[in-house]
PDB file of N, CA and C in Angstrom:
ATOM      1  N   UNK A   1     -15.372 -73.658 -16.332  1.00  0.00           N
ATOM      2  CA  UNK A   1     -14.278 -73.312 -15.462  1.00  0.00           C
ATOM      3  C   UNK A   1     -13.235 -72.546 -16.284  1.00  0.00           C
ATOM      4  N   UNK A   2     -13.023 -71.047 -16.127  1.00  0.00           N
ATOM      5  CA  UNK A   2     -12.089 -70.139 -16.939  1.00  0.00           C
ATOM      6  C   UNK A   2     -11.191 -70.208 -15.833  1.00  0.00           C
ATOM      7  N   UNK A   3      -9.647 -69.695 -16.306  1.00  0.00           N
ATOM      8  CA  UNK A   3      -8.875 -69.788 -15.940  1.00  0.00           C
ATOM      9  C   UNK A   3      -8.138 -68.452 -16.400  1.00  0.00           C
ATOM     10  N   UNK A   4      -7.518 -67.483 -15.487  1.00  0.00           N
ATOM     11  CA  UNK A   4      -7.215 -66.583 -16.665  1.00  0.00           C
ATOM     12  C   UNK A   4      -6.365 -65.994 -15.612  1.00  0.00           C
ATOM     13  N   UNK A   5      -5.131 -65.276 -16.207  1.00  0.00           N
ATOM     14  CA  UNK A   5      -3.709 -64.927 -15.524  1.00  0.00           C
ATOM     15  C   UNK A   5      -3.443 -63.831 -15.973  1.00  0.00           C
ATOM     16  N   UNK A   6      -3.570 -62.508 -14.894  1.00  0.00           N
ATOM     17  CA  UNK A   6      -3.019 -60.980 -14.866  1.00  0.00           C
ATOM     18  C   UNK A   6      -1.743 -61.049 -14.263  1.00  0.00           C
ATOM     19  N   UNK A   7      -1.004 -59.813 -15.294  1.00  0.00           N
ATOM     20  CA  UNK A   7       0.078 -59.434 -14.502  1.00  0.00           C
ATOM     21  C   UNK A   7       0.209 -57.616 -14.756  1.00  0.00           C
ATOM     22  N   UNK A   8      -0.076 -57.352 -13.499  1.00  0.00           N
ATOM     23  CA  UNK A   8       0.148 -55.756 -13.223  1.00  0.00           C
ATOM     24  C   UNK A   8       1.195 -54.904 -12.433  1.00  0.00           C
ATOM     25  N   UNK A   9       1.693 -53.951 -12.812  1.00  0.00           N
ATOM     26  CA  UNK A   9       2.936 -53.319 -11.958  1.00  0.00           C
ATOM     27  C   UNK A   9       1.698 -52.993 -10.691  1.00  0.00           C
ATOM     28  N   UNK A  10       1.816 -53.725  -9.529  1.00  0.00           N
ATOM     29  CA  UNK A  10       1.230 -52.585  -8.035  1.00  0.00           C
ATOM     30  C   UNK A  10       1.719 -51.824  -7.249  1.00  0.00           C
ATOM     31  N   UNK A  11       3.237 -51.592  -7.937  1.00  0.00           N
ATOM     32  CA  UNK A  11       3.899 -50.647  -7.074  1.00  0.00           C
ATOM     33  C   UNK A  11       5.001 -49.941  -7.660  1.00  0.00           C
ATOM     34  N   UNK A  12       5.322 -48.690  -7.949  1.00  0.00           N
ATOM     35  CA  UNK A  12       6.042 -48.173  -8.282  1.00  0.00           C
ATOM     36  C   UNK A  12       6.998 -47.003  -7.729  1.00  0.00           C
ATOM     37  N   UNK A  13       7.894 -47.301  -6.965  1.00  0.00           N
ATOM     38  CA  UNK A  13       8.525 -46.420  -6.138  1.00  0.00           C
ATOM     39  C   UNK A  13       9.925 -45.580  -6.779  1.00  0.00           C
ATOM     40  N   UNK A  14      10.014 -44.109  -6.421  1.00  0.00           N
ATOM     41  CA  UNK A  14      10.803 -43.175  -6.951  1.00  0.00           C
ATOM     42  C   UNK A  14      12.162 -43.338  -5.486  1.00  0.00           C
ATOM     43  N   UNK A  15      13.072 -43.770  -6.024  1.00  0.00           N
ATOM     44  CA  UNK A  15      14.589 -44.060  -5.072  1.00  0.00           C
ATOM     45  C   UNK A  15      15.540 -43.424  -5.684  1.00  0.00           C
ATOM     46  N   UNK A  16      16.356 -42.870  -4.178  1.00  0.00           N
ATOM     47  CA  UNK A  16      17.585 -42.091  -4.718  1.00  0.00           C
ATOM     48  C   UNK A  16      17.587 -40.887  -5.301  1.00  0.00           C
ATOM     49  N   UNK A  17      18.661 -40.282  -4.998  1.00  0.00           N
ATOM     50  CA  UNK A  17      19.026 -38.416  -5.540  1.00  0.00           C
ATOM     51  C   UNK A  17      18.574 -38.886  -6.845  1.00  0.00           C
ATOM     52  N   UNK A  18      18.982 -39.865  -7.833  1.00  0.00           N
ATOM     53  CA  UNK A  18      18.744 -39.590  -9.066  1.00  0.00           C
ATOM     54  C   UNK A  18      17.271 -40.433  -9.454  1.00  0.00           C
ATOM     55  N   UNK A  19      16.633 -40.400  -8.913  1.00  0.00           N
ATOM     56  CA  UNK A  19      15.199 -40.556  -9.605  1.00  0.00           C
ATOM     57  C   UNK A  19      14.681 -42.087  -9.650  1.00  0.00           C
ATOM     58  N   UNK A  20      15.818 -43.114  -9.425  1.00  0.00           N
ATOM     59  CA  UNK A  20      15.466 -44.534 -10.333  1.00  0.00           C
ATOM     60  C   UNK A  20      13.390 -44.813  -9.724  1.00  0.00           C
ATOM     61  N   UNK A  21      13.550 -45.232 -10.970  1.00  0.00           N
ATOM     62  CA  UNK A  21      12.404 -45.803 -10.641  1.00  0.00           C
ATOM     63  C   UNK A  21      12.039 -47.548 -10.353  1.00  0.00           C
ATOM     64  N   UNK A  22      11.371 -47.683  -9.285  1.00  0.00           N
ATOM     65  CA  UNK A  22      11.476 -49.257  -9.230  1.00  0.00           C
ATOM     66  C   UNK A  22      10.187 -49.854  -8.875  1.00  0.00           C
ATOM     67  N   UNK A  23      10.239 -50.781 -10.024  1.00  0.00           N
ATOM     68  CA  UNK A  23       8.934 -51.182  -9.968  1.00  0.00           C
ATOM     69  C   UNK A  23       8.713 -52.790  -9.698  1.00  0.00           C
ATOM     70  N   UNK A  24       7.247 -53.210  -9.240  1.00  0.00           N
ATOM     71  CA  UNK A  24       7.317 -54.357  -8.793  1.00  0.00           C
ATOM     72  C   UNK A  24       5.838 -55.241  -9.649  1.00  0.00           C
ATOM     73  N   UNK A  25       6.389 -56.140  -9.889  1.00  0.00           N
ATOM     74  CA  UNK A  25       4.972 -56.758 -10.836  1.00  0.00           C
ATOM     75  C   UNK A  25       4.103 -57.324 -10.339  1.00  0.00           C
ATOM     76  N   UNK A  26       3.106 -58.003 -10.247  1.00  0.00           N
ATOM     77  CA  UNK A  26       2.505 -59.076  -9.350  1.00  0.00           C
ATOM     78  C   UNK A  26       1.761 -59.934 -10.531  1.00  0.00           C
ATOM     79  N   UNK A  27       1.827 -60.899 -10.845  1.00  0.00           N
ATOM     80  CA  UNK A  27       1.024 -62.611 -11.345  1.00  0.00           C
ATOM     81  C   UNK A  27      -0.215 -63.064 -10.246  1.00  0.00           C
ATOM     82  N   UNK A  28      -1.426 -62.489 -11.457  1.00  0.00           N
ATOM     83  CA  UNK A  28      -2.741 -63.121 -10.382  1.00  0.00           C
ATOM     84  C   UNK A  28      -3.139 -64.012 -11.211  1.00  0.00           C
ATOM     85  N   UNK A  29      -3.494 -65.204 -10.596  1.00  0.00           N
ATOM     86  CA  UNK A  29      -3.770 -66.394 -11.207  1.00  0.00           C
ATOM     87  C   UNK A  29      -5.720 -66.463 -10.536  1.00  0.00           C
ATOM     88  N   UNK A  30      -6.497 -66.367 -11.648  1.00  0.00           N
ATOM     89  CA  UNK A  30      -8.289 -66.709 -10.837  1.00  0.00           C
ATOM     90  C   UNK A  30      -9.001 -67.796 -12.168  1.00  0.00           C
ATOM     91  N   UNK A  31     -10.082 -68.095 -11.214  1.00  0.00           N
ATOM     92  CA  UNK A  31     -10.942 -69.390 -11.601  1.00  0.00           C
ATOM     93  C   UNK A  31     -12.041 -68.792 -11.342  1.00  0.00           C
ATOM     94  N   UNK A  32     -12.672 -68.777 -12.339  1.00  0.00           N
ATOM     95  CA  UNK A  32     -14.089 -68.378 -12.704  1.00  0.00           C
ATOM     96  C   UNK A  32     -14.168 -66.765 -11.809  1.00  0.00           C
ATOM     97  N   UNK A  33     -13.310 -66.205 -11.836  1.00  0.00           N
ATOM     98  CA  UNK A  33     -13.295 -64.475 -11.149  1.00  0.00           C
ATOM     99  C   UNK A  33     -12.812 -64.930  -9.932  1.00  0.00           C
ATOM    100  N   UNK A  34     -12.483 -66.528  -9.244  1.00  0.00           N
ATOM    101  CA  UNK A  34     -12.008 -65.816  -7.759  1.00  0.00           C
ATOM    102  C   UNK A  34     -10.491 -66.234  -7.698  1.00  0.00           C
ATOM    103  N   UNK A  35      -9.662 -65.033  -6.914  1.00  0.00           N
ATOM    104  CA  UNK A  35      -8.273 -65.258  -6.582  1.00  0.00           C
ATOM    105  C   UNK A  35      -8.142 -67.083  -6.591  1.00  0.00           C
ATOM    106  N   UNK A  36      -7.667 -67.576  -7.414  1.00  0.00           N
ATOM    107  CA  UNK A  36      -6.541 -68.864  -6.392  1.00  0.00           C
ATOM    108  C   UNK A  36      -5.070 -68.991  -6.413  1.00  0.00           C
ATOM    109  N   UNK A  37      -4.129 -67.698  -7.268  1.00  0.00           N
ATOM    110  CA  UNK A  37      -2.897 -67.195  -6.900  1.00  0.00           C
ATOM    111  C   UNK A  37      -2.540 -66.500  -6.957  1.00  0.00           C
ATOM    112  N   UNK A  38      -1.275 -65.623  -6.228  1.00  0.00           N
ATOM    113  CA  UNK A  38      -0.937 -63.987  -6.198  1.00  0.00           C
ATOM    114  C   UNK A  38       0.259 -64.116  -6.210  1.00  0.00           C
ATOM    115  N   UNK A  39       1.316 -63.527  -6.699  1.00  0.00           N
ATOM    116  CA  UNK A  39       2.594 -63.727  -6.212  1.00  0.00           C
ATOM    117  C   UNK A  39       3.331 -62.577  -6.833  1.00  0.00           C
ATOM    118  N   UNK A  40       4.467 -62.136  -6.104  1.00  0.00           N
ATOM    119  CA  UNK A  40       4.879 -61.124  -7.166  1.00  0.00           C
ATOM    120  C   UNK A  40       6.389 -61.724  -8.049  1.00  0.00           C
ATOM    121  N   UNK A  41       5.904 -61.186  -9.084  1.00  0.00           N
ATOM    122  CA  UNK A  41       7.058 -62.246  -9.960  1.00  0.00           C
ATOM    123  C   UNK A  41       7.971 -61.704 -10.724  1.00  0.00           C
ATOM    124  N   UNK A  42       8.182 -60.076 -10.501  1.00  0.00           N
ATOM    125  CA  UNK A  42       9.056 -59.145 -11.372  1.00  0.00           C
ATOM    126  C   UNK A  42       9.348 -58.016 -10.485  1.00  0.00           C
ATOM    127  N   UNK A  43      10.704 -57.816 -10.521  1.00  0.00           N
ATOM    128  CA  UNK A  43      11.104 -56.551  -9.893  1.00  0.00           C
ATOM    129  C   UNK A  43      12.285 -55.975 -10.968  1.00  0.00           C
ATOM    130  N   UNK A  44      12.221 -54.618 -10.951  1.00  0.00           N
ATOM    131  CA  UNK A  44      13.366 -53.938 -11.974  1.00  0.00           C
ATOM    132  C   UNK A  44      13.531 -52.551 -11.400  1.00  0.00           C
ATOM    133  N   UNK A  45      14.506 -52.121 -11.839  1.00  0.00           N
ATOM    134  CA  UNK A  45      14.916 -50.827 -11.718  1.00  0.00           C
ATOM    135  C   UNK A  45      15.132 -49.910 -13.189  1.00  0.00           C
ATOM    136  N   UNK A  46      14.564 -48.887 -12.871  1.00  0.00           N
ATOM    137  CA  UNK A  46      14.917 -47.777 -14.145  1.00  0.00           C
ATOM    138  C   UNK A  46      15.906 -46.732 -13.986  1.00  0.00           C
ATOM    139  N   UNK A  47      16.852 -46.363 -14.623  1.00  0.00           N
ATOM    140  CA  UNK A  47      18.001 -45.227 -14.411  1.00  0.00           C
ATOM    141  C   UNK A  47      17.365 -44.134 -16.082  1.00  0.00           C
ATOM    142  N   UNK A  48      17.846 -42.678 -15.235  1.00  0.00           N
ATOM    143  CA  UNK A  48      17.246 -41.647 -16.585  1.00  0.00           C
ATOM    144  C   UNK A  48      17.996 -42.480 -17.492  1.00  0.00           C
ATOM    145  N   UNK A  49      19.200 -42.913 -18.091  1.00  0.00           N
ATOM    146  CA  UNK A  49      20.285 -43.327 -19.155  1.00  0.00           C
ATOM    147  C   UNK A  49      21.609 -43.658 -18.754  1.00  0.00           C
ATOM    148  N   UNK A  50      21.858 -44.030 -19.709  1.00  0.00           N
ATOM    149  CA  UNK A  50      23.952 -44.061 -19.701  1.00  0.00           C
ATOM    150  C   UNK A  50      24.616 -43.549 -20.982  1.00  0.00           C
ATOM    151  N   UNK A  51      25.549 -43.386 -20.443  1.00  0.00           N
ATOM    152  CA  UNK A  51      26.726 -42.639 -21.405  1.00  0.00           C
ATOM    153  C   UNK A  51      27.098 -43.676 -22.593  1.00  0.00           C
ATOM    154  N   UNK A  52      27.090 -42.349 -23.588  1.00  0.00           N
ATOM    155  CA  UNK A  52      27.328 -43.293 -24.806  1.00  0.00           C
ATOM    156  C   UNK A  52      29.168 -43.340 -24.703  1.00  0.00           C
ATOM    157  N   UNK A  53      30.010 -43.094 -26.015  1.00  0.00           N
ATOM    158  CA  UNK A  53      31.443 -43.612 -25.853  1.00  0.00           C
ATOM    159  C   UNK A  53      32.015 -41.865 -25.417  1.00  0.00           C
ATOM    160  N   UNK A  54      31.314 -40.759 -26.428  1.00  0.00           N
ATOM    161  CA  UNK A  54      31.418 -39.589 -26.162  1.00  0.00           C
ATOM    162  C   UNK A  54      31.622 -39.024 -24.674  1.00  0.00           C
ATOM    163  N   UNK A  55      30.975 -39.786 -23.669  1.00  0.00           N
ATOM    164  CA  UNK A  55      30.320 -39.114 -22.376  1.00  0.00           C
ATOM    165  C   UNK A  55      28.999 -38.602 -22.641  1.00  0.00           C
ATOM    166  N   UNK A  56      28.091 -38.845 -23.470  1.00  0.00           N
ATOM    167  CA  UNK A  56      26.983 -38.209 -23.385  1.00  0.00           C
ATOM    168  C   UNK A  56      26.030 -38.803 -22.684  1.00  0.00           C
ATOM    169  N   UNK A  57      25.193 -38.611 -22.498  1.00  0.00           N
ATOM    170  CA  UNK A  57      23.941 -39.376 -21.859  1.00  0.00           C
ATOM    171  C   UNK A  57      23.074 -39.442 -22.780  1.00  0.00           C
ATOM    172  N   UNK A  58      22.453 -40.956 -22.857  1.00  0.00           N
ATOM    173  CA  UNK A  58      21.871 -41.458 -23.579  1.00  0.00           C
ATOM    174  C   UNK A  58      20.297 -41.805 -22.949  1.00  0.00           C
ATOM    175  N   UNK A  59      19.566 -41.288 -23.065  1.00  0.00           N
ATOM    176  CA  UNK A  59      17.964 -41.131 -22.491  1.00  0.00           C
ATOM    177  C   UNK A  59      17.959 -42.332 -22.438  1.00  0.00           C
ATOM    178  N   UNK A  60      17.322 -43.081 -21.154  1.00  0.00           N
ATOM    179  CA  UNK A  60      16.254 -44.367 -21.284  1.00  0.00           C
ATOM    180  C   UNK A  60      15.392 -44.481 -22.233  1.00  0.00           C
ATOM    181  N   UNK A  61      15.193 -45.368 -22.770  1.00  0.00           N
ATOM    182  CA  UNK A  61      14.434 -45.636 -23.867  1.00  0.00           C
ATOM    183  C   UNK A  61      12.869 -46.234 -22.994  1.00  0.00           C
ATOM    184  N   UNK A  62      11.981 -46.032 -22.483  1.00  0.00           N
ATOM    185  CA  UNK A  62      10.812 -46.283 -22.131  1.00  0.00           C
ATOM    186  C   UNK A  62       9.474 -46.918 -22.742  1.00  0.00           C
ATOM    187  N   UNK A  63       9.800 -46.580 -24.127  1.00  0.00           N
ATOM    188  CA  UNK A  63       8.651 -46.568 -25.070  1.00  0.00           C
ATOM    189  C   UNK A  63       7.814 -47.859 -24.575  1.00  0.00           C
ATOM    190  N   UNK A  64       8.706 -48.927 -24.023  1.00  0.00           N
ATOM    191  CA  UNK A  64       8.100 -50.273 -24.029  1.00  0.00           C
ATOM    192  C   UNK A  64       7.178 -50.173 -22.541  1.00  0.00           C
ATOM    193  N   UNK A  65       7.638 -49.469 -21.566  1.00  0.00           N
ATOM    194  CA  UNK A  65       6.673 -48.815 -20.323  1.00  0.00           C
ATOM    195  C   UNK A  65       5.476 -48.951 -20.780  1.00  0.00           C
ATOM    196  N   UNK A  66       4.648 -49.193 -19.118  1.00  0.00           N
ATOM    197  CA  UNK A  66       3.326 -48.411 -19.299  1.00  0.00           C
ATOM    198  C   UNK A  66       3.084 -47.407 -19.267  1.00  0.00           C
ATOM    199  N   UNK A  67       2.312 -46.319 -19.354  1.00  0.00           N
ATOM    200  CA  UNK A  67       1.649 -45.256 -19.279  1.00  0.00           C
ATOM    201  C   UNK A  67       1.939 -44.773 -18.116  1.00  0.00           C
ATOM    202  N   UNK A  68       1.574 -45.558 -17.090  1.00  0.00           N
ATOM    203  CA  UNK A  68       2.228 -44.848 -15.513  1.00  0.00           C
ATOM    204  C   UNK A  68       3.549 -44.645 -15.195  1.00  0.00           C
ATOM    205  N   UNK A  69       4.351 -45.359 -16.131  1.00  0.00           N
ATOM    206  CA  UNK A  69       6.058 -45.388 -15.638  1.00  0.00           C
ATOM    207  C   UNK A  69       6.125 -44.485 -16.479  1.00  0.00           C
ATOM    208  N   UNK A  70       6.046 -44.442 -17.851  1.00  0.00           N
ATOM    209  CA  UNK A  70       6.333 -43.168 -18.590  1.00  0.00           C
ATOM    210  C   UNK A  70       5.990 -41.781 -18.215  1.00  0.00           C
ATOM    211  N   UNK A  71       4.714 -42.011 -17.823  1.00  0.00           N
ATOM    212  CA  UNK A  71       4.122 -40.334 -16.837  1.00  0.00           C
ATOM    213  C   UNK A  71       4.810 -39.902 -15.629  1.00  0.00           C
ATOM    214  N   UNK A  72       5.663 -40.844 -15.024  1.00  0.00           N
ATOM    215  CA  UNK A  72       6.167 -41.064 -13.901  1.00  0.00           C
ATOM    216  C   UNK A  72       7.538 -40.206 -14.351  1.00  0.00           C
ATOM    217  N   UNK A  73       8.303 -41.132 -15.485  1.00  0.00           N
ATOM    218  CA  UNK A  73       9.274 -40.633 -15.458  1.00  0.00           C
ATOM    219  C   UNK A  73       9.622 -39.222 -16.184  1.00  0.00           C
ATOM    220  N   UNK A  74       8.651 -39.226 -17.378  1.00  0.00           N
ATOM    221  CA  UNK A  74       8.703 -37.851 -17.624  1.00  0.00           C
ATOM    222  C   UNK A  74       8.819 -36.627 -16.580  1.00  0.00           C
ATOM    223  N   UNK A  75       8.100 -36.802 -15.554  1.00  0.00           N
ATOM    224  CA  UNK A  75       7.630 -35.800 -14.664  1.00  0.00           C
ATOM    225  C   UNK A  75       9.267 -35.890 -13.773  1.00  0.00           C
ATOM    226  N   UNK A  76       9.970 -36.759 -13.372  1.00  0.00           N
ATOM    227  CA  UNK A  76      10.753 -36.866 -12.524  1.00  0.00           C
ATOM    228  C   UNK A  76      12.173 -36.970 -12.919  1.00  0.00           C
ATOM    229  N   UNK A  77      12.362 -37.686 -14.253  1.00  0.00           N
ATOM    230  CA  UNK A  77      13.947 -36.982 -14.495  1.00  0.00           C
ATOM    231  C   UNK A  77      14.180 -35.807 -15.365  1.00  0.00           C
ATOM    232  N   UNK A  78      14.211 -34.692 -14.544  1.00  0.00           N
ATOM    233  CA  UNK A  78      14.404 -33.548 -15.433  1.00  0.00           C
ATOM    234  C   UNK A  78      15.723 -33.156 -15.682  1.00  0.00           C
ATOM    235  N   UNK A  79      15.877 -32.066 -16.151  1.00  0.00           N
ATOM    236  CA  UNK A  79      17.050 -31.914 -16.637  1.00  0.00           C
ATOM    237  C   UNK A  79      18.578 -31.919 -15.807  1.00  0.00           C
ATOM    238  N   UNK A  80      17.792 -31.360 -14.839  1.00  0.00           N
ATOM    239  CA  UNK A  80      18.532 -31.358 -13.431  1.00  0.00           C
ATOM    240  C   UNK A  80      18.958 -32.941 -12.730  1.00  0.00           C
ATOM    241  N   UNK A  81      18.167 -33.510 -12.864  1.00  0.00           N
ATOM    242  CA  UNK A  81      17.982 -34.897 -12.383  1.00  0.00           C
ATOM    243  C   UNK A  81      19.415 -35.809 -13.318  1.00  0.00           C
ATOM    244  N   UNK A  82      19.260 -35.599 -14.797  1.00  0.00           N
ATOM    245  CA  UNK A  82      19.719 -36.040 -15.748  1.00  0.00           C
ATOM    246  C   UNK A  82      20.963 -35.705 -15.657  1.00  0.00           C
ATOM    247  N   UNK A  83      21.357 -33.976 -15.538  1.00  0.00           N
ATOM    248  CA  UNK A  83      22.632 -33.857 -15.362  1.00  0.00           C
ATOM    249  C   UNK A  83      23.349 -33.970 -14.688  1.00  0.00           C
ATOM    250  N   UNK A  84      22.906 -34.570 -12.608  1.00  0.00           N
ATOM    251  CA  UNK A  84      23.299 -34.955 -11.681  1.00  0.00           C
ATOM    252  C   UNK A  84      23.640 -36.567 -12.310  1.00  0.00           C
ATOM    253  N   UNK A  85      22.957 -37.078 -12.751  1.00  0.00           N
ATOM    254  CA  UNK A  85      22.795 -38.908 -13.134  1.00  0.00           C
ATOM    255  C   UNK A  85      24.409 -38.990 -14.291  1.00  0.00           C
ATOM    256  N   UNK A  86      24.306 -38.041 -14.705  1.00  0.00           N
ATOM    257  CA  UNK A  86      25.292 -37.767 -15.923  1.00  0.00           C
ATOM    258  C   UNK A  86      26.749 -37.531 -15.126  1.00  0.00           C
ATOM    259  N   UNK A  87      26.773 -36.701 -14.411  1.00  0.00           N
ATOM    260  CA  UNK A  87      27.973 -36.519 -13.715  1.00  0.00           C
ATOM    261  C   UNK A  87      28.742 -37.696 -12.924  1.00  0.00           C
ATOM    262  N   UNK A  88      27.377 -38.365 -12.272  1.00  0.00           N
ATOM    263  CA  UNK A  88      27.536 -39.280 -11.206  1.00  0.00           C
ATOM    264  C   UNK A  88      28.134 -40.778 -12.430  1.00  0.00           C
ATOM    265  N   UNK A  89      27.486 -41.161 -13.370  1.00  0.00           N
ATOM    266  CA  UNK A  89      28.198 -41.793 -14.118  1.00  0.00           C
ATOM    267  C   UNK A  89      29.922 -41.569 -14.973  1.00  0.00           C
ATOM    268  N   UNK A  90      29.849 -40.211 -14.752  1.00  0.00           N
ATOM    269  CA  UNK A  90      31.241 -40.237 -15.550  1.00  0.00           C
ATOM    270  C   UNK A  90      31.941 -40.266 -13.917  1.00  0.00           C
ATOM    271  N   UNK A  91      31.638 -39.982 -13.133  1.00  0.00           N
ATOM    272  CA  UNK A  91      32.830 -39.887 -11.920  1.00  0.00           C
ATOM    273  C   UNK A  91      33.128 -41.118 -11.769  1.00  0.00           C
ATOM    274  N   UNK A  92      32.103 -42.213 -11.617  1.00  0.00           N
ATOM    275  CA  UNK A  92      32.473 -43.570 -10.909  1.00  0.00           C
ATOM    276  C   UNK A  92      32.744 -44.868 -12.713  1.00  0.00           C
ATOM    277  N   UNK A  93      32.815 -44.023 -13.559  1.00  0.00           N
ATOM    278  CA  UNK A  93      32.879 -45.004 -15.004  1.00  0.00           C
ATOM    279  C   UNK A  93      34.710 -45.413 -14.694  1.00  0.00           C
ATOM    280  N   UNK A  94      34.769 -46.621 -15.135  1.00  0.00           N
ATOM    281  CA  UNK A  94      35.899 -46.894 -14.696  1.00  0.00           C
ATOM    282  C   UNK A  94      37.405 -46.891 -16.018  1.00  0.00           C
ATOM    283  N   UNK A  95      38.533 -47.015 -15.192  1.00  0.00           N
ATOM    284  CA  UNK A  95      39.178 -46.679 -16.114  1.00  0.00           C
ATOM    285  C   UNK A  95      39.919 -44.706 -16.363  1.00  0.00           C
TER     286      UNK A  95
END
């Protein structure tokens, strides 16, 4: 009797003018190969970065991503994306 516990992103959705990415995890729990739990047990959001003290924008750091969020986001916050995300943080930064 094996017992053995996956956890995979099954969904990854692109939200908002600025790109976030949001992803959702799911925990499969099986016995000897068949399902006996599913649940989803992680949800997060990704932003391109934030401003360092300068006002600059500071890239998301991804490295720790999978392969699909990184391919994802490469492709989707471009520069354009970044410098809308950039603006939109210094307008509403408080103070």
């Amino acid at each position: 009797m094996a017992i053995t516990k996956e956890v995979k992103q099954d969904k990854i959705e692109i939200v908002t003018d600025f790109k976030h990415l949001q992803i959702r995890e799911q925990t499969i729990v099986k016995e000897d190969g068949e399902i006996i739990s599913k649940a989803f047990t992680n949800r997060y959001v990704l932003d391109p970065g934030t401003l360092d003290v300068s006002d600059n924008l500071v890239d998301r750091d991804i490295s720790g991503e999978s392969a699909e969020v990184q391919a994802i986001a490469n492709v989707v916050w471009t520069d354009a994306v970044k410098a809308a995300w950039k603006a939109h943080l210094i307008k509403v930064k408080p103070g």
